[in-house]
C-alpha atoms as a PDB file:
ATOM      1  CA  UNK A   1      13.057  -6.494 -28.218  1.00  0.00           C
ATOM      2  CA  UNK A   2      14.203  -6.979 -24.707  1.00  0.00           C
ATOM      3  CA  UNK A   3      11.986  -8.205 -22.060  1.00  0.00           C
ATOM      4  CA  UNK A   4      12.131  -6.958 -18.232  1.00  0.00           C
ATOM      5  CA  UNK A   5      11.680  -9.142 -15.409  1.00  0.00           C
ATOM      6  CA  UNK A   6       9.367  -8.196 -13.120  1.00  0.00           C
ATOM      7  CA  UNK A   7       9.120  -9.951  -9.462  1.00  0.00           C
ATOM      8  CA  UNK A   8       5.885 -12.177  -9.111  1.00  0.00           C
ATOM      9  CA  UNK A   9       3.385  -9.990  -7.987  1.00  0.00           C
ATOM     10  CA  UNK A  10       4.181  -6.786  -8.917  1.00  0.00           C
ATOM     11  CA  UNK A  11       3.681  -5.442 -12.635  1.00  0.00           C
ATOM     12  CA  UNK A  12       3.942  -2.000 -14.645  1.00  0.00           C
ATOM     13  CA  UNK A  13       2.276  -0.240 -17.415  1.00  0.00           C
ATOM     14  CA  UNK A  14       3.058   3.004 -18.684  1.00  0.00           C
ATOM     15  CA  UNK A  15       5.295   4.267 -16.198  1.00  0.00           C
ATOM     16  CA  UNK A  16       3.107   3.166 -13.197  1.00  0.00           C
ATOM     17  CA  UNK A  17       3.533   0.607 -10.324  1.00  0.00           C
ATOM     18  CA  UNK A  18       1.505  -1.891  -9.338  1.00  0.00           C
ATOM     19  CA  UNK A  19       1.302  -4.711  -6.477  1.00  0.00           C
ATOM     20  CA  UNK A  20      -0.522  -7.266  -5.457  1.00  0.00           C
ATOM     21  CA  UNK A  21      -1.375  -6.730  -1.706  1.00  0.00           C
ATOM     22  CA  UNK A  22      -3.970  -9.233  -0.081  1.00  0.00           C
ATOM     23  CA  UNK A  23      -5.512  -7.021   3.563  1.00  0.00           C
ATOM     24  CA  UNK A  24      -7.135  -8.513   6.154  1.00  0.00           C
ATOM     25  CA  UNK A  25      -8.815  -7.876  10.129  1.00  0.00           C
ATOM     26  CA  UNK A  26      -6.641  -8.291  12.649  1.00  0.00           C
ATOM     27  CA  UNK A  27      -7.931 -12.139  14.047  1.00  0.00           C
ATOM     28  CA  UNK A  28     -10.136 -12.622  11.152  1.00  0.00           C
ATOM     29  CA  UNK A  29      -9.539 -14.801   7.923  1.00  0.00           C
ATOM     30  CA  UNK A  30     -11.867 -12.427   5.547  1.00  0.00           C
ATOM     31  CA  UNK A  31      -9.457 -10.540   3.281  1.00  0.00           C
ATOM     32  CA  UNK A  32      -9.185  -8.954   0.268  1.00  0.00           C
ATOM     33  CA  UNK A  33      -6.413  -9.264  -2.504  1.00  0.00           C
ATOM     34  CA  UNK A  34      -6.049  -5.865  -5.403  1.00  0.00           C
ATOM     35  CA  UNK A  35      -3.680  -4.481  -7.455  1.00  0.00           C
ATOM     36  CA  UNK A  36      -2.319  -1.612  -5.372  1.00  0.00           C
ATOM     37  CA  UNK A  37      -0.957   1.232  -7.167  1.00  0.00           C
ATOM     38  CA  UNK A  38       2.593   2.171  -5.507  1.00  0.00           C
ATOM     39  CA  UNK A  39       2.703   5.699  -5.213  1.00  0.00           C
ATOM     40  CA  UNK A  40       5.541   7.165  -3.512  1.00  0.00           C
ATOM     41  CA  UNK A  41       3.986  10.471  -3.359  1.00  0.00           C
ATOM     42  CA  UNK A  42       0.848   9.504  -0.881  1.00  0.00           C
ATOM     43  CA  UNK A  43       2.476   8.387   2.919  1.00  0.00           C
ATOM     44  CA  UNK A  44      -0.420   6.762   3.698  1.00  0.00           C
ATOM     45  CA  UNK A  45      -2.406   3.581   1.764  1.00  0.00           C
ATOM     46  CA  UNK A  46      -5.973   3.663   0.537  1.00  0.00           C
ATOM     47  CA  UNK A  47      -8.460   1.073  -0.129  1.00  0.00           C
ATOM     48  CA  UNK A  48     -12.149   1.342  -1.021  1.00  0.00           C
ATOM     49  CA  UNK A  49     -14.041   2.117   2.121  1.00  0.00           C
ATOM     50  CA  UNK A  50     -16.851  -1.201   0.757  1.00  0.00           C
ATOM     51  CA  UNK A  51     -13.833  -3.600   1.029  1.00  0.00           C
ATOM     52  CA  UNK A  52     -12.088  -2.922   4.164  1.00  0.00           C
ATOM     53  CA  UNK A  53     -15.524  -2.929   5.673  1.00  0.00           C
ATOM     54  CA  UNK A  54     -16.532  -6.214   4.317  1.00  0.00           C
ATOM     55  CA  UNK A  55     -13.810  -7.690   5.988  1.00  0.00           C
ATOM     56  CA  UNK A  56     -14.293  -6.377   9.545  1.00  0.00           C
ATOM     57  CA  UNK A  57     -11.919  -3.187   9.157  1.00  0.00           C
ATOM     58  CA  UNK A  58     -13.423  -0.694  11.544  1.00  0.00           C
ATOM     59  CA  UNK A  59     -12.667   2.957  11.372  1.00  0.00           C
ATOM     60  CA  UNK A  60     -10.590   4.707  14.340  1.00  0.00           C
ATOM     61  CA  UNK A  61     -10.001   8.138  13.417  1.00  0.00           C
ATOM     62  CA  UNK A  62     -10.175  10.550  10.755  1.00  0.00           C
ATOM     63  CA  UNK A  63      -7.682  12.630   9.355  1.00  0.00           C
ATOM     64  CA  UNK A  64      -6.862  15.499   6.854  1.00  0.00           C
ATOM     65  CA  UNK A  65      -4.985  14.690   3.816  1.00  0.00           C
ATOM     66  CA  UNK A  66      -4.100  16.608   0.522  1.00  0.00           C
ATOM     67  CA  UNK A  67      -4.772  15.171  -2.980  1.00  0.00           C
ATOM     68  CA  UNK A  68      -2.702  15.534  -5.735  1.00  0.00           C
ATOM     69  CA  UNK A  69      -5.118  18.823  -7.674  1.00  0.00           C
ATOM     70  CA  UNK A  70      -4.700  20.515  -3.986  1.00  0.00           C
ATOM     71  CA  UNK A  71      -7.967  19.709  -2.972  1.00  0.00           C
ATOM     72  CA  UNK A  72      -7.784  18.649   1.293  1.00  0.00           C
ATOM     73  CA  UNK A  73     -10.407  15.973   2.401  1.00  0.00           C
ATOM     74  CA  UNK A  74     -11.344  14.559   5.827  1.00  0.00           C
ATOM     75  CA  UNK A  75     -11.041  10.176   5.582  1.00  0.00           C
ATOM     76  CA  UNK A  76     -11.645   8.044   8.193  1.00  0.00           C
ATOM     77  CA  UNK A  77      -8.917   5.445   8.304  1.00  0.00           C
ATOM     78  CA  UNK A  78      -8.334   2.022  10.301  1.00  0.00           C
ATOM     79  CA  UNK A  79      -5.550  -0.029  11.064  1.00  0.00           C
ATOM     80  CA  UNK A  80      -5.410  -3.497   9.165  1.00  0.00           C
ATOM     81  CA  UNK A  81      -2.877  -6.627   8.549  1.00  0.00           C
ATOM     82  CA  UNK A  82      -1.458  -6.649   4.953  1.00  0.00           C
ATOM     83  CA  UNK A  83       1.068  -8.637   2.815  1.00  0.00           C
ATOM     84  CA  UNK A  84       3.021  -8.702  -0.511  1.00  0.00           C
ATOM     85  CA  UNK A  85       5.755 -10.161  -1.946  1.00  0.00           C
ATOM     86  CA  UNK A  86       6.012 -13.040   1.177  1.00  0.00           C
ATOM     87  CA  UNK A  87       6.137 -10.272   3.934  1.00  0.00           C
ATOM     88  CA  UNK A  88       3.072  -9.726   6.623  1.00  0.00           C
ATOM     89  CA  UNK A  89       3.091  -6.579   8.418  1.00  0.00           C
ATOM     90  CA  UNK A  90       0.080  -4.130   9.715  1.00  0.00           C
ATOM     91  CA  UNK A  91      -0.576  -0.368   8.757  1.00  0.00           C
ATOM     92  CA  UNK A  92      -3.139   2.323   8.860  1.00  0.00           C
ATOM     93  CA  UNK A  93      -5.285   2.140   5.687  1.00  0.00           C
ATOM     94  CA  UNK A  94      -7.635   5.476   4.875  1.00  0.00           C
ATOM     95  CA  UNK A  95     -11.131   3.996   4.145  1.00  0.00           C
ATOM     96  CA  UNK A  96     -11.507   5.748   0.382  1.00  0.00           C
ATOM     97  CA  UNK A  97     -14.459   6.032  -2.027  1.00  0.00           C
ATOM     98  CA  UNK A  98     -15.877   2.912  -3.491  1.00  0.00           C
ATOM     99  CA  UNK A  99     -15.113   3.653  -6.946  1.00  0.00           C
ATOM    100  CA  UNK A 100     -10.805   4.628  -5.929  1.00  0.00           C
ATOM    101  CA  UNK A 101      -8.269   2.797  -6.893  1.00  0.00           C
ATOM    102  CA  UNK A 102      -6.020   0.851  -4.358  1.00  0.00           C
ATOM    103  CA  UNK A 103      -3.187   2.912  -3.428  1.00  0.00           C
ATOM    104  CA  UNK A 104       0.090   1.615  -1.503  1.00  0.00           C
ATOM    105  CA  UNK A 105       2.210   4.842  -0.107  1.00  0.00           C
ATOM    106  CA  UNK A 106       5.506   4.770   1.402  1.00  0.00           C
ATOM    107  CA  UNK A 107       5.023   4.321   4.767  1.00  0.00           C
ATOM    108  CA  UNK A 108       3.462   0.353   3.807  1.00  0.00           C
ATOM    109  CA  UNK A 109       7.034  -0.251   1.231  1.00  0.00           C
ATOM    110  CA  UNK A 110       9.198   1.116   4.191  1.00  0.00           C
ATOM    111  CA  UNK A 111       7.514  -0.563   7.141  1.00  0.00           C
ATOM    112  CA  UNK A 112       7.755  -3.821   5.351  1.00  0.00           C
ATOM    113  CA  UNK A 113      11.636  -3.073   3.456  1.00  0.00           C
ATOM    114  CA  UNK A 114      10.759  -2.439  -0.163  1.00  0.00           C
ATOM    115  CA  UNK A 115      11.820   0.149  -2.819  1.00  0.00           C
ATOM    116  CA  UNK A 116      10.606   1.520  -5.553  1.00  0.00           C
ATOM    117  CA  UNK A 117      13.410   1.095  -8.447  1.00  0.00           C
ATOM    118  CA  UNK A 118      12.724   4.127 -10.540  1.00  0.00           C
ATOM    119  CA  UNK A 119      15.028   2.674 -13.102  1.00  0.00           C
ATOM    120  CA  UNK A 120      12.881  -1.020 -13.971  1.00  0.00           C
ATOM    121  CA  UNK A 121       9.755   0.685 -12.393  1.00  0.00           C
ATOM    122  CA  UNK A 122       9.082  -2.246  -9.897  1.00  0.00           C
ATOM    123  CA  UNK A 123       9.474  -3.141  -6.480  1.00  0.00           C
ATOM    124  CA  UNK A 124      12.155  -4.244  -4.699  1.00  0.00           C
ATOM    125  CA  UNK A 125      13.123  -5.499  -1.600  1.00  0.00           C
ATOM    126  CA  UNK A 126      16.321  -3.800   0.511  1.00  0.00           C
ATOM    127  CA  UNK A 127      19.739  -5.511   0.690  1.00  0.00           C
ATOM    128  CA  UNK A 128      19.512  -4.795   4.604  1.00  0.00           C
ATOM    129  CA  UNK A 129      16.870  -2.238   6.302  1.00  0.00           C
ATOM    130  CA  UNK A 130      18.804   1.033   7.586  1.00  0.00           C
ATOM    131  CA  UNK A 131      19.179   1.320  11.266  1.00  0.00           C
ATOM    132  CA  UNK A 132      21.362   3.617  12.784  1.00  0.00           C
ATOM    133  CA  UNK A 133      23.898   2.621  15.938  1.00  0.00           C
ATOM    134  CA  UNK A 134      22.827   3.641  19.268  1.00  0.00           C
ATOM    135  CA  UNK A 135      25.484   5.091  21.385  1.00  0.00           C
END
């Protein structure tokens, strides 16, 4: 039997990705630190609507957004400072149910340089983020 390394912080089971991602207010030192589930299919990141809250995470908009049956509802969503793997960036986190799991999309893992390997199932960061030459 051959065990995979896994980065610190990040682990898989059964095909699925997972993170640690601590979130906090902007100025504030209340936070929150859960297993995020990377999903490369959802742009945006979701947290339960109780925890980001709790920690001083106001709603400033609403928006539309598609689940995976189909199904289109309306979630307010706020704008928070996150980190994983050593790197602190902020993003726009959709205030979800209570009861939802943490969800990491891919604009989070490209604002703050990480892949998804689909080969070893984890998270990775870039050699070099892409940027293209400006004429």
């Amino acid at each position: 039997m051959t065990l995979k390394t896994v980065p610190q912080g990040v682990f898989s089971d059964l095909g699925l990705t997972h993170v640690a991602v601590t979130v906090k207010s902007f100025g504030s030192k209340e936070s929150f630190t859960a297993d995020f589930l990377v999903d490369t299919g959802a742009m945006d990141s979701m947290a339960p609507a109780s925890e980001l809250k709790r920690i001083g995470i106001e709603p400033v908009g609403t928006e539309l957004y598609e689940l995976a049956n189909g199904e289109r509802v309306e979630y307010q969503y706020g704008v928070a400072e996150f980190s994983l793997l050593g790197k602190n960036t902020a993003g726009q986190f959709i205030f979800g149910p209570d009861n939802s799991e943490p969800i990491l999309g891919v604009i989070a893992l490209e604002t703050i340089g990480l892949i998804v390997d689909p080969k070893t199932q984890t998270v990775r960061r870039l050699r070099a983020r892409p940027l293209k030459a400006v004429a």
